[in-house]
Protein backbone atom coordinates (compact mmCIF):
# COMPACT_ATOMS: atom_id res chain seq x y z
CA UNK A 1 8.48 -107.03 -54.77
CA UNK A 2 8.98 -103.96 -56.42
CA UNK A 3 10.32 -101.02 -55.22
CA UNK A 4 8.42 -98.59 -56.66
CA UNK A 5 4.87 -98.87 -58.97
CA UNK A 6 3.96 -96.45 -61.72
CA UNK A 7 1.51 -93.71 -60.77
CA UNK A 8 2.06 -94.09 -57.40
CA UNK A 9 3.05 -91.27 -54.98
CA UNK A 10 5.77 -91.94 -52.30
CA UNK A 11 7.81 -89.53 -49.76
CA UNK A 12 11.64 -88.69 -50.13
CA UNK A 13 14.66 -87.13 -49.53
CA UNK A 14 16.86 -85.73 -52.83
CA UNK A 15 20.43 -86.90 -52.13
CA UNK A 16 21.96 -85.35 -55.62
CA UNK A 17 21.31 -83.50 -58.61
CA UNK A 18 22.18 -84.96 -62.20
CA UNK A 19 23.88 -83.14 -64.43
CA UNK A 20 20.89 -82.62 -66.29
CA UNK A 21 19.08 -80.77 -62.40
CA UNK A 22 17.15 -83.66 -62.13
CA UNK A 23 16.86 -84.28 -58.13
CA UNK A 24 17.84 -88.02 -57.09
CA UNK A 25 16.41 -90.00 -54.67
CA UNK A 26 17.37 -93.61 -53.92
CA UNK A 27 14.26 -96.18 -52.81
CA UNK A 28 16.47 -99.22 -51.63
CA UNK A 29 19.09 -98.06 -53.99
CA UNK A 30 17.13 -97.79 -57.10
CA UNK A 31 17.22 -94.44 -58.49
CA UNK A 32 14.55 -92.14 -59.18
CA UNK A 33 15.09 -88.64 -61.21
CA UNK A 34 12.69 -86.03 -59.70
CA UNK A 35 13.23 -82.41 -62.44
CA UNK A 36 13.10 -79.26 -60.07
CA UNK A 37 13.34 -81.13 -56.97
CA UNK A 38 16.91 -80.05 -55.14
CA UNK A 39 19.38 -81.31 -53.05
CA UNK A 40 18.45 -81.84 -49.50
CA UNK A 41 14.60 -81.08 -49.83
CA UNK A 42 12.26 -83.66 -48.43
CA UNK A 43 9.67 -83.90 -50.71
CA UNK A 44 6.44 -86.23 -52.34
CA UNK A 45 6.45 -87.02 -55.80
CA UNK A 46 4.70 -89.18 -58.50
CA UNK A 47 6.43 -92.23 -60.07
CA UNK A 48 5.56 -91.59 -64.00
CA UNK A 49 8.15 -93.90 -65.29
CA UNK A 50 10.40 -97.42 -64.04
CA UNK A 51 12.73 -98.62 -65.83
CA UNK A 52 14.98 -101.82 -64.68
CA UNK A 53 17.74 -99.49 -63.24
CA UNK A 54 16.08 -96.27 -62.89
CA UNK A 55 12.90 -94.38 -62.47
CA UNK A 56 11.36 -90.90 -63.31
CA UNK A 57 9.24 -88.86 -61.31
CA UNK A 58 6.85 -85.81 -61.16
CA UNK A 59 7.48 -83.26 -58.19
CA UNK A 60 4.20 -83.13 -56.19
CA UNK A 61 4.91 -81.26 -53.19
CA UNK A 62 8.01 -79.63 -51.52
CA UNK A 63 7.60 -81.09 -47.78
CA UNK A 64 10.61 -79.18 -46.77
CA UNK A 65 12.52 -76.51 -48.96
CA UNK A 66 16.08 -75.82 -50.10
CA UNK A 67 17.98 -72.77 -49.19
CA UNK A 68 18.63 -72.09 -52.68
CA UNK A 69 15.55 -72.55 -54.22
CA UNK A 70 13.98 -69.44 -56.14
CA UNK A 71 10.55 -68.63 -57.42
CA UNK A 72 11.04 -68.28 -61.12
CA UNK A 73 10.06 -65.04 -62.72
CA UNK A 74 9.19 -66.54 -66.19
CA UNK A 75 5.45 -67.45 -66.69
CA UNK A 76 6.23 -70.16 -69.11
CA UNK A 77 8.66 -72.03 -66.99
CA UNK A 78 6.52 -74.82 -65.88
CA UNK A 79 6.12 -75.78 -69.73
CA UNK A 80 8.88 -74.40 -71.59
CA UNK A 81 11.96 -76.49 -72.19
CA UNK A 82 14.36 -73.62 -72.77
CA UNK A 83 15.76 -73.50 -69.36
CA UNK A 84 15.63 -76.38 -66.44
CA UNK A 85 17.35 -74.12 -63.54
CA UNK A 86 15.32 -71.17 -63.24
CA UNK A 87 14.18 -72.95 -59.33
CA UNK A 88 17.46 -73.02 -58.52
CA UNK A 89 19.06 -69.85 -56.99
CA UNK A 90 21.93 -68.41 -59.60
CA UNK A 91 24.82 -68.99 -56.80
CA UNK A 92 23.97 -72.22 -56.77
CA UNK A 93 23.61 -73.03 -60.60
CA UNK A 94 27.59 -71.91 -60.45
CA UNK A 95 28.37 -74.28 -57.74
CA UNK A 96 26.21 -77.52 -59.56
CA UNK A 97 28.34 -76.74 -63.13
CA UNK A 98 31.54 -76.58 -61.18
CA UNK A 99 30.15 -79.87 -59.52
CA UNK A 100 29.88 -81.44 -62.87
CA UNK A 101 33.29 -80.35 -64.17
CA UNK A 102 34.47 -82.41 -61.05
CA UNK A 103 32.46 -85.06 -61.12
CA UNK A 104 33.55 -85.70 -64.57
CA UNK A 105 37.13 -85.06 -64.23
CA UNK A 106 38.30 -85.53 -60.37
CA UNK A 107 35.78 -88.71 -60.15
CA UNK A 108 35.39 -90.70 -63.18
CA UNK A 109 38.78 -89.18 -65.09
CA UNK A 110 40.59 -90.16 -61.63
CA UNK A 111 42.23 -86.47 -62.38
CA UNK A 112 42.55 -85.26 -58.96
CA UNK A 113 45.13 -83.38 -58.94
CA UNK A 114 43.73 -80.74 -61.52
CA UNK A 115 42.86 -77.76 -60.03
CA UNK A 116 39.06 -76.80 -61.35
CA UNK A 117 38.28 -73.38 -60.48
CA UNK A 118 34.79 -71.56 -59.63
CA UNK A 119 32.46 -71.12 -62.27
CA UNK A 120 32.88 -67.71 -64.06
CA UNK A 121 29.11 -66.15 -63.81
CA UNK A 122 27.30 -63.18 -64.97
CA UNK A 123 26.19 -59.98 -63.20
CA UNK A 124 22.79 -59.74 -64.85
CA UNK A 125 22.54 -63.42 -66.00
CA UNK A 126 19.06 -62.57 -67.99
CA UNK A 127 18.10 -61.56 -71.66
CA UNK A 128 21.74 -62.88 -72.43
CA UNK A 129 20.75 -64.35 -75.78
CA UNK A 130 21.79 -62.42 -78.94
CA UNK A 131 20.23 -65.30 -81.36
CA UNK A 132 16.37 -66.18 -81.45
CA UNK A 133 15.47 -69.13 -83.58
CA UNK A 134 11.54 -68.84 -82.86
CA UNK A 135 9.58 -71.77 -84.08
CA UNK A 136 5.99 -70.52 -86.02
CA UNK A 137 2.63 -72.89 -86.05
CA UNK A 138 -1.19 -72.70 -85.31
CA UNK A 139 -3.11 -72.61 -82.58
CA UNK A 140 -6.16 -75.42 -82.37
CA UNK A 141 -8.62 -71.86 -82.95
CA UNK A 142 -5.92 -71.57 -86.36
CA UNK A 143 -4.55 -68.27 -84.73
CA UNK A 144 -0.62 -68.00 -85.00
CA UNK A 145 1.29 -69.04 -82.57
CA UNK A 146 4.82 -68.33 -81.91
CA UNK A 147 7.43 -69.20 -79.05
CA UNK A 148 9.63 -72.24 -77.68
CA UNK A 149 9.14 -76.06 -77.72
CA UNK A 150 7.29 -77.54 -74.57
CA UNK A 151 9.76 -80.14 -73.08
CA UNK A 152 10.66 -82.80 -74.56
CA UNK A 153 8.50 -82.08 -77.74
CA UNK A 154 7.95 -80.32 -80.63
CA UNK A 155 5.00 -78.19 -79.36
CA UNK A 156 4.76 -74.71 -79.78
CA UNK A 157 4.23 -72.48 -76.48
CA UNK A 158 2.51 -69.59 -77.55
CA UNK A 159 4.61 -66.64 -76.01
CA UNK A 160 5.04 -63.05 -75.55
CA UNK A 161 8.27 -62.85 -74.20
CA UNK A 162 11.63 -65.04 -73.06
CA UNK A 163 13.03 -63.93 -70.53
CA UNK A 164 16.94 -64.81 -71.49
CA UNK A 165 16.70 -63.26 -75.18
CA UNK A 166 17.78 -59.68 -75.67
CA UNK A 167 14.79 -57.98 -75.03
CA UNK A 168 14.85 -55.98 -78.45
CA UNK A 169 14.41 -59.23 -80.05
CA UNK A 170 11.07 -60.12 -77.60
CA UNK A 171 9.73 -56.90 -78.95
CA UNK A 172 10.59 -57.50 -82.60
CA UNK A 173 9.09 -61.41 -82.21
CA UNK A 174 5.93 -59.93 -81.00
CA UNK A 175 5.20 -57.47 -84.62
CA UNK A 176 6.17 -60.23 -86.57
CA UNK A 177 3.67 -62.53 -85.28
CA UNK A 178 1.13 -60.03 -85.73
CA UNK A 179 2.79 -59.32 -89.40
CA UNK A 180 2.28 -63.06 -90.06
CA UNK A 181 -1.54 -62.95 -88.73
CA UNK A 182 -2.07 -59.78 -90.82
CA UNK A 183 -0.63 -60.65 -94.24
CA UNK A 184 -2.16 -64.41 -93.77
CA UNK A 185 0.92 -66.34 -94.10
CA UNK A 186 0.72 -70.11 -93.55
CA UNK A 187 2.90 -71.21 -91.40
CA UNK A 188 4.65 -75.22 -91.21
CA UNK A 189 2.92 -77.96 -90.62
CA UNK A 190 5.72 -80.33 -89.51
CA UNK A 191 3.82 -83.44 -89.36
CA UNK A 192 2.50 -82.47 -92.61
CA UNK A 193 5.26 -81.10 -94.37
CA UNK A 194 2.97 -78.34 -95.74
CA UNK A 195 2.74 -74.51 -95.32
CA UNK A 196 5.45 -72.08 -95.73
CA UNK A 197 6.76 -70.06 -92.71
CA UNK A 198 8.99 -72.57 -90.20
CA UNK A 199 11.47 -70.33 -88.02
CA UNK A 200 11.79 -66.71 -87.65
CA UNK A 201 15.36 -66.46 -86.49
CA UNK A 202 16.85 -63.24 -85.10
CA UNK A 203 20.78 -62.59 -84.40
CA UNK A 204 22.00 -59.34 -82.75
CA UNK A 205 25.07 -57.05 -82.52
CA UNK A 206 25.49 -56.54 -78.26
CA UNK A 207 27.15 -53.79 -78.84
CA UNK A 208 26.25 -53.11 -82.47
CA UNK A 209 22.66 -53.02 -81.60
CA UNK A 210 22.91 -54.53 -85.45
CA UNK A 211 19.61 -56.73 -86.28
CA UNK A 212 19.48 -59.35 -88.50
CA UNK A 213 16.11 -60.96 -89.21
CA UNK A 214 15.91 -64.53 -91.14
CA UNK A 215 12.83 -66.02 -92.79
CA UNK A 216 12.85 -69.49 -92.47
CA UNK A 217 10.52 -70.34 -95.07
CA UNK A 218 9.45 -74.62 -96.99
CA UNK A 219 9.83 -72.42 -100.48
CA UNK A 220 11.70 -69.84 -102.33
CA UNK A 221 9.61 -66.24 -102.03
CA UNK A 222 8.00 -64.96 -98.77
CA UNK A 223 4.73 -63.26 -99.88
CA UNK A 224 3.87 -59.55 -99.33
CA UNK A 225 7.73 -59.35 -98.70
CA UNK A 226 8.17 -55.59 -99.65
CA UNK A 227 5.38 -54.96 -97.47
CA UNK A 228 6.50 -56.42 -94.29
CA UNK A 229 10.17 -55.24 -94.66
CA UNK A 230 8.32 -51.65 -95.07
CA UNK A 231 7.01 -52.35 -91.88
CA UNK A 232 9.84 -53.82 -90.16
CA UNK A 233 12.52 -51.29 -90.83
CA UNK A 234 9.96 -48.37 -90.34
CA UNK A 235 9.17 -49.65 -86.97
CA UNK A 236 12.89 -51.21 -85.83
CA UNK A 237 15.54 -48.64 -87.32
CA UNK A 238 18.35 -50.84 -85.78
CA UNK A 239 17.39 -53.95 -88.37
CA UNK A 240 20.30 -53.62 -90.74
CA UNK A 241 19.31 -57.04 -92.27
CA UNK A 242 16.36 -59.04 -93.32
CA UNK A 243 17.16 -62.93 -95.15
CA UNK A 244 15.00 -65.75 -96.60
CA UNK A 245 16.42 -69.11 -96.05
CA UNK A 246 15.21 -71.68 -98.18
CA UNK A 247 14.71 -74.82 -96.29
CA UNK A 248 12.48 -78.02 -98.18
CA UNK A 249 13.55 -80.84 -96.46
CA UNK A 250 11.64 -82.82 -94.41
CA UNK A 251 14.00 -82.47 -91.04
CA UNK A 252 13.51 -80.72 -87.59
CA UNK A 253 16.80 -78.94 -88.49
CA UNK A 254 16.58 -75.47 -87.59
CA UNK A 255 18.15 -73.93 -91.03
CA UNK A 256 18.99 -74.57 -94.81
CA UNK A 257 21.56 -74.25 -96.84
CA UNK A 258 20.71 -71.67 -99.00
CA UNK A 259 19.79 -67.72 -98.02
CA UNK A 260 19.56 -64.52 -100.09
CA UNK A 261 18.95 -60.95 -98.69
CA UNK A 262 15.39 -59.23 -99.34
CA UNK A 263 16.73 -56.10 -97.40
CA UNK A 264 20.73 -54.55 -96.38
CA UNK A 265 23.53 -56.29 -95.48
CA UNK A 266 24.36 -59.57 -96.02
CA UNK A 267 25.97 -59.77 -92.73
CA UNK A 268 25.80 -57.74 -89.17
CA UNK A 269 28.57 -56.55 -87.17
CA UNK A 270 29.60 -56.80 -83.40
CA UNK A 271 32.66 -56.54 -81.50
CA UNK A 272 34.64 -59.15 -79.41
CA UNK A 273 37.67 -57.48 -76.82
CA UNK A 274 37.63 -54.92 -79.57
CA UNK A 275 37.84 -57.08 -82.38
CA UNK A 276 35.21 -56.18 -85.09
CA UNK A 277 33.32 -58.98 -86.88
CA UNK A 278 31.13 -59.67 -89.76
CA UNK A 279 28.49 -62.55 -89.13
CA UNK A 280 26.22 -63.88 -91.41
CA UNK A 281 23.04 -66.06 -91.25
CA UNK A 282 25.17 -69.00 -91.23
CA UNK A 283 28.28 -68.27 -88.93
CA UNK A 284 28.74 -69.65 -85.44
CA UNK A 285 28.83 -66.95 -83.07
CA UNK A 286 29.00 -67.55 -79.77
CA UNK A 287 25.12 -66.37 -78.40
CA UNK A 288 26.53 -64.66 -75.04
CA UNK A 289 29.25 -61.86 -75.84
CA UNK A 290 29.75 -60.43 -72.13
CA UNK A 291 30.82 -64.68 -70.91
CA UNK A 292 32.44 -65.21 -74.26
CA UNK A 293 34.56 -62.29 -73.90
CA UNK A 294 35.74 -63.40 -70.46
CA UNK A 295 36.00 -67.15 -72.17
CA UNK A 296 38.35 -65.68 -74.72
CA UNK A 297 40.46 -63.97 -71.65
CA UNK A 298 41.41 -67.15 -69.80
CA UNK A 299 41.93 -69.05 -72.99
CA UNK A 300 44.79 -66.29 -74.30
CA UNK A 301 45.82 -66.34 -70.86
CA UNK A 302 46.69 -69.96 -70.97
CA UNK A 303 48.27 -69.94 -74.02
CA UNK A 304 50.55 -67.88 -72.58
CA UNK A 305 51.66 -66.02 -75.62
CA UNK A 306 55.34 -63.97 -75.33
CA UNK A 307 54.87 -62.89 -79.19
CA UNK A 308 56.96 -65.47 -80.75
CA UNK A 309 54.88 -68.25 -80.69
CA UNK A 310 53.17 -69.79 -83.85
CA UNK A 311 49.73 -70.85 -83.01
CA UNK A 312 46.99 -73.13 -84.86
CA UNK A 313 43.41 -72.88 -84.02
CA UNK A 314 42.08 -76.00 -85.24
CA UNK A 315 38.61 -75.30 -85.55
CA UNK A 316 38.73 -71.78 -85.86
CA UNK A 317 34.83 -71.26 -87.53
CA UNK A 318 34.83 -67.42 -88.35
CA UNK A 319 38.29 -66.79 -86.58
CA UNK A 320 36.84 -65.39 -83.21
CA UNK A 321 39.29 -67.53 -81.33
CA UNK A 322 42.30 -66.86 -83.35
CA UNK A 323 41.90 -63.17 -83.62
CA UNK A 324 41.83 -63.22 -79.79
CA UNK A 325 45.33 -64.79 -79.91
CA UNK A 326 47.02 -62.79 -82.95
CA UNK A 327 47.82 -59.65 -81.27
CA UNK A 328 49.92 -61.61 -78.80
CA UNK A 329 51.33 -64.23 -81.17
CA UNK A 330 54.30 -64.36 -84.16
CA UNK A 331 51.10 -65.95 -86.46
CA UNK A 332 48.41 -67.64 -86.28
CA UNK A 333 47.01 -70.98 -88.39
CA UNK A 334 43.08 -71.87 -88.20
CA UNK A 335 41.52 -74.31 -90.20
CA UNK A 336 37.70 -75.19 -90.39
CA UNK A 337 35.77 -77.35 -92.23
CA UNK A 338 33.15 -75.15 -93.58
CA UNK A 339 34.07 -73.09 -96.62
CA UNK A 340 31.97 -69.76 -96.09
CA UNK A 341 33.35 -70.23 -92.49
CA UNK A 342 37.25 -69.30 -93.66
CA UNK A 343 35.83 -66.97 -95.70
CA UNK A 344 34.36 -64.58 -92.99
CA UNK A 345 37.38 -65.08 -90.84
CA UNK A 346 39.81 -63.90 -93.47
CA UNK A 347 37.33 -60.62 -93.96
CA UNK A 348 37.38 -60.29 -90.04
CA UNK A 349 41.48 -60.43 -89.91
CA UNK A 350 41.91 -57.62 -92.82
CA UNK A 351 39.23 -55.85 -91.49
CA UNK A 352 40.97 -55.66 -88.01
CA UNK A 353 44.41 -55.21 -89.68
CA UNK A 354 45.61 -58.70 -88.39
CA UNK A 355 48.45 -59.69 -91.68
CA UNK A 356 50.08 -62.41 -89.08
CA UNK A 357 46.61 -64.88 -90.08
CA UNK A 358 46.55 -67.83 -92.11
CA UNK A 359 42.73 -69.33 -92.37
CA UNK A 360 42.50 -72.66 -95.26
CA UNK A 361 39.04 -74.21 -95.35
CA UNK A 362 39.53 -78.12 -94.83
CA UNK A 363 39.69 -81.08 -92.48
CA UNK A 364 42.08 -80.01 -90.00
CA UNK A 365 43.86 -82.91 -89.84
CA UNK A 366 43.96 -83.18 -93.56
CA UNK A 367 45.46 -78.78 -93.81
CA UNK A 368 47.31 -80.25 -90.77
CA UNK A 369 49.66 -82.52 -92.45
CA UNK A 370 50.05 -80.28 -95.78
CA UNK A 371 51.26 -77.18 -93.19
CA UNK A 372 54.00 -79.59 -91.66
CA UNK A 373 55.29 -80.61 -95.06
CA UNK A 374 55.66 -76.87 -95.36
CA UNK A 375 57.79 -76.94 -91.84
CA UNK A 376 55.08 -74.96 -90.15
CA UNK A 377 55.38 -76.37 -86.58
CA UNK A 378 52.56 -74.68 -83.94
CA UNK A 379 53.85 -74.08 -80.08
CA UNK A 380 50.00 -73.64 -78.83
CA UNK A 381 46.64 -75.17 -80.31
CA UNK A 382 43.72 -74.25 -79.52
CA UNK A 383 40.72 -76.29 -79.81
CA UNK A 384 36.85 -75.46 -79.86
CA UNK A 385 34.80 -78.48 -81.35
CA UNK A 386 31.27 -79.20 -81.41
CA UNK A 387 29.43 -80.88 -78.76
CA UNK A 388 30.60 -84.25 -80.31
CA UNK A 389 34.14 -83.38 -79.75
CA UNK A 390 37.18 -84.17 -81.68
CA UNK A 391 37.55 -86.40 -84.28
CA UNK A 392 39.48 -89.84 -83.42
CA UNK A 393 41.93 -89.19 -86.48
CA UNK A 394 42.32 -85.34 -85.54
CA UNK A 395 43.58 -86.64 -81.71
CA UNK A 396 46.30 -88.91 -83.43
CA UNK A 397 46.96 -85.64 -85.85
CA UNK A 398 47.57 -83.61 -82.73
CA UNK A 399 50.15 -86.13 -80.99
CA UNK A 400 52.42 -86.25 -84.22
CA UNK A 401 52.01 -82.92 -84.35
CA UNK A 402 53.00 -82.25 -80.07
CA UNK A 403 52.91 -78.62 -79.41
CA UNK A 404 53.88 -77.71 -76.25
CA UNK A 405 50.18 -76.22 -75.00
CA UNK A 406 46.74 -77.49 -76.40
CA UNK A 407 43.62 -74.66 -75.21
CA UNK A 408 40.94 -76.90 -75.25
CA UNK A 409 37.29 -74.79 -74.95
CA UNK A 410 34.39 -77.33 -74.61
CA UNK A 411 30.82 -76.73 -74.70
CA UNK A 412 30.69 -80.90 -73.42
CA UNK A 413 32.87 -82.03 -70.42
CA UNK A 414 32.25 -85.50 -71.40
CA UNK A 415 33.42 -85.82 -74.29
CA UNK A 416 36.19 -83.02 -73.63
CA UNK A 417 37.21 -85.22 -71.07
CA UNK A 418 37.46 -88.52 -73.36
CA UNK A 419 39.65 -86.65 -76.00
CA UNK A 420 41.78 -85.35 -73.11
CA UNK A 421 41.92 -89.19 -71.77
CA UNK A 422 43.01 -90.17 -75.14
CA UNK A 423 46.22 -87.49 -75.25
CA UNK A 424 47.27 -88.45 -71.85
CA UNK A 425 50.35 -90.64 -72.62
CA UNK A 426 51.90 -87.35 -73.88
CA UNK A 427 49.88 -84.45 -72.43
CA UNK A 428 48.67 -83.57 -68.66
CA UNK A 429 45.51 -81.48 -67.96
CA UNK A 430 46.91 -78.76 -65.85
CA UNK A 431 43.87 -76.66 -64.79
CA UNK A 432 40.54 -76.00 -65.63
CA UNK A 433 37.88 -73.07 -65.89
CA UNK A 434 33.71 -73.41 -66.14
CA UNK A 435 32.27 -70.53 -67.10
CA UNK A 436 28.71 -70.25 -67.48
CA UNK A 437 27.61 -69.31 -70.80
CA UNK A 438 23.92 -70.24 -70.51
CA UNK A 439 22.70 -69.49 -66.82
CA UNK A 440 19.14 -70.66 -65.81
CA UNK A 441 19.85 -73.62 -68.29
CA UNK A 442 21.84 -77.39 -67.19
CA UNK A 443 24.83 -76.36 -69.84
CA UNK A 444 28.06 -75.45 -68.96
CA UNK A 445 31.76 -74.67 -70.70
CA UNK A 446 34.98 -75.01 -69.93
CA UNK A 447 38.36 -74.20 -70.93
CA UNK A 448 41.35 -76.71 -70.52
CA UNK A 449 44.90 -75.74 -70.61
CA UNK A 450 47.15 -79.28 -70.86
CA UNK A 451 50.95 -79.22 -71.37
CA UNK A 452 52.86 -81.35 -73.13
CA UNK A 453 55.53 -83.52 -70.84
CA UNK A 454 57.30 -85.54 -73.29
């Protein structure tokens, strides 16, 4: 007999979250995953999906409430699938991310003698966003519509606000769309592949107040162009920056390859600990500056640089990470794989007067193994991959190349943990710090210091 049947409801107690805030209950053992339902709340929900080993369910009714659970402020919650924790009271999203971190690592790494500290909050943790990537479609009446994907799909909520972007950029998302419905430009059709606007995507200076606006367009000109930046900059005098970025290819990527400026700058500027940068359509910039720049603290602070150590930052994208260490450091290596990358972060270090720098566009562990022919032997690396984590061939890199300290800053425990698995013959994890760089959603990162012991 089964345990549970599709469509039907049934009564329950939640007994965990996942690491995605999905509530568990257990029916006999089999799991069901209940999103906004929280730990401890008795409550009746619908079975929508059973799989052999697992079922999904809908949240009908809270029978009996969780302490932490909040009312959340943002309209579009219920249908938006920007955030997932907005229900969940903000202590207690720091206390689930620090859970994960140890789950992952005290659990299944077996690590338990790493110390894992709290999770590193904000104050304010809303309108924390300085990018906007802001898909554009039609409504069924063929009005414009404008806003974030509905879970789990690619449909456009038609919105007026977000309530963790920068609130400059909410106001600025709200003329274009009405720039859009004025000068008649089509927008998308993804299904299709037809029409001509796809993203409007917005990056800001925190404390530049700097505004960048990109045109995401399935073409090469954006009509009535002169006319809308008119507009724009007449209306917004902080935009500094308006881009078309030519994007044909049938793909739900967000960007192209290509850009070109229609209007100032080719790049805006904001500040890091003091450190002046340049960023450009393209560059990864880290979309919370306040949580960065605490991120940045801990990971100088395990380095722990005296001023004579050499140090490599291994994927060192437009050198935020490595400019944070220079000051403190004899020099300072970073390699990264995209070209136009290196090239910002060697602007950023003369702009900032850093001479002890070295930045080579490459494969690290390819710049790697040309630097130690040269004798150039790092004390400290610091690592920052992508969500996939480190390549297999740059782990065996780093274990010829045994500095004493690896800084490893994750934005993906899981696989953070699995490369740090894979260096343990020669490296221990020492301690570890979450810090919450995207409250109200299920992400968290953390920054690893591990010493060397052989």
């Amino acid at each position: 007999m089964a345990v549970v049947e599709k469509n039907q409801i049934y009564e329950g107690r939640v007994v965990d979250l996942t690491h995605e805030g999905h509530g568990v209950i257990k029916r006999e053992r089999y799991p069901i995953f209940v999103p906004q339902a929280l730990t401890d709340e008795i409550i009746r929900y619908k079975v929508i999906k059973v799989n052999k080993k697992f079922g999904f369910g809908k949240l009908v009714e809270v029978i009996k409430e969780s302490e932490h659970r909040a009312v959340p402020p943002c309209e579009y919650y219920q249908k938006c699938g920007g955030c997932q924790l907005q229900h969940l009271s903000y202590h207690a999203q720091l206390d689930m991310k620090r859970e994960q971190v140890v789950n992952l690592f005290h659990r299944k790494g077996k690590m338990t003698d790493v110390k894992i500290h709290q999770t590193i909050g904000m104050a304010d943790p809303w309108h924390y966003r300085n990018k906007t990537q802001i898909p554009v479609g039609k409504t069924k009446e063929d009005d414009i519509k404008m806003g974030f994907y509905r879970q789990r799909s690619h449909d456009i909520i038609d919105m007026e606000t977000c309530l963790i972007q920068d609130d400059r950029q909410n106001e600025v998302m709200r003329y274009i769309k009405k720039l859009i419905h004025d000068y008649r430009i089509e927008p998308y059709n993804e299904q299709q592949h037809r029409g001509l606007l796809r993203h409007i995507v917005m990056r800001k200076g925190y404390y530049t107040d700097d505004l960048m606006i990109i045109f995401v367009i399935n073409g090469k000109t954006l009509p009535y162009a002169s006319e809308i930046i008119q507009s724009l900059t007449q209306t917004f005098s902080e935009i500094s920056s308006i881009k078309i970025n030519c994007h044909r290819e049938k793909t739900n990527v967000i960007m192209g390859a290509t850009s070109y400026t229609l209007y100032g700058k080719d790049y805006i500027e904001d500040t890091l600990n003091d450190i002046c940068f340049e960023i450009s359509d393209l560059s990864f910039y880290q979309i919370n500056v306040t949580q960065t720049q605490k991120l940045y603290n801990i990971a100088v602070n395990y380095a722990q640089l005296t001023g004579s150590e050499i140090v490599l930052d291994a994927y060192c994208g437009i050198g935020t990470i490595a400019l944070a260490m220079a000051s403190q450091a004899n020099h300072v290596y970073g390699v990264e794989v995209v070209p136009e990358a290196i090239e910002d972060a060697k602007r950023n270090a003369l702009r900032n007067g850093y001479a002890n720098t070295t930045f080579v566009a490459g494969t690290a562990e390819q710049v790697i193994l040309d630097w130690q022919r040269q004798g150039i032997q790092p004390d400290v690396v610091t690592v920052d991959p992508p969500r996939k984590g480190c390549d297999i061939t740059f782990i065996e890199t780093l274990k010829e190349l045994a500095p004493e300290r690896i800084v490893y800053v994750s934005c993906n425990p899981s696989t953070q943990l699995r490369d740090i698995q894979l260096l343990e013959d020669d490296y221990q994890l020492i301690e570890m710090t979450p810090v919450d760089m995207f409250p109200h959603t299920t992400h968290v990162e953390t920054v690893a210091l591990i010493q060397r012991v052989k």
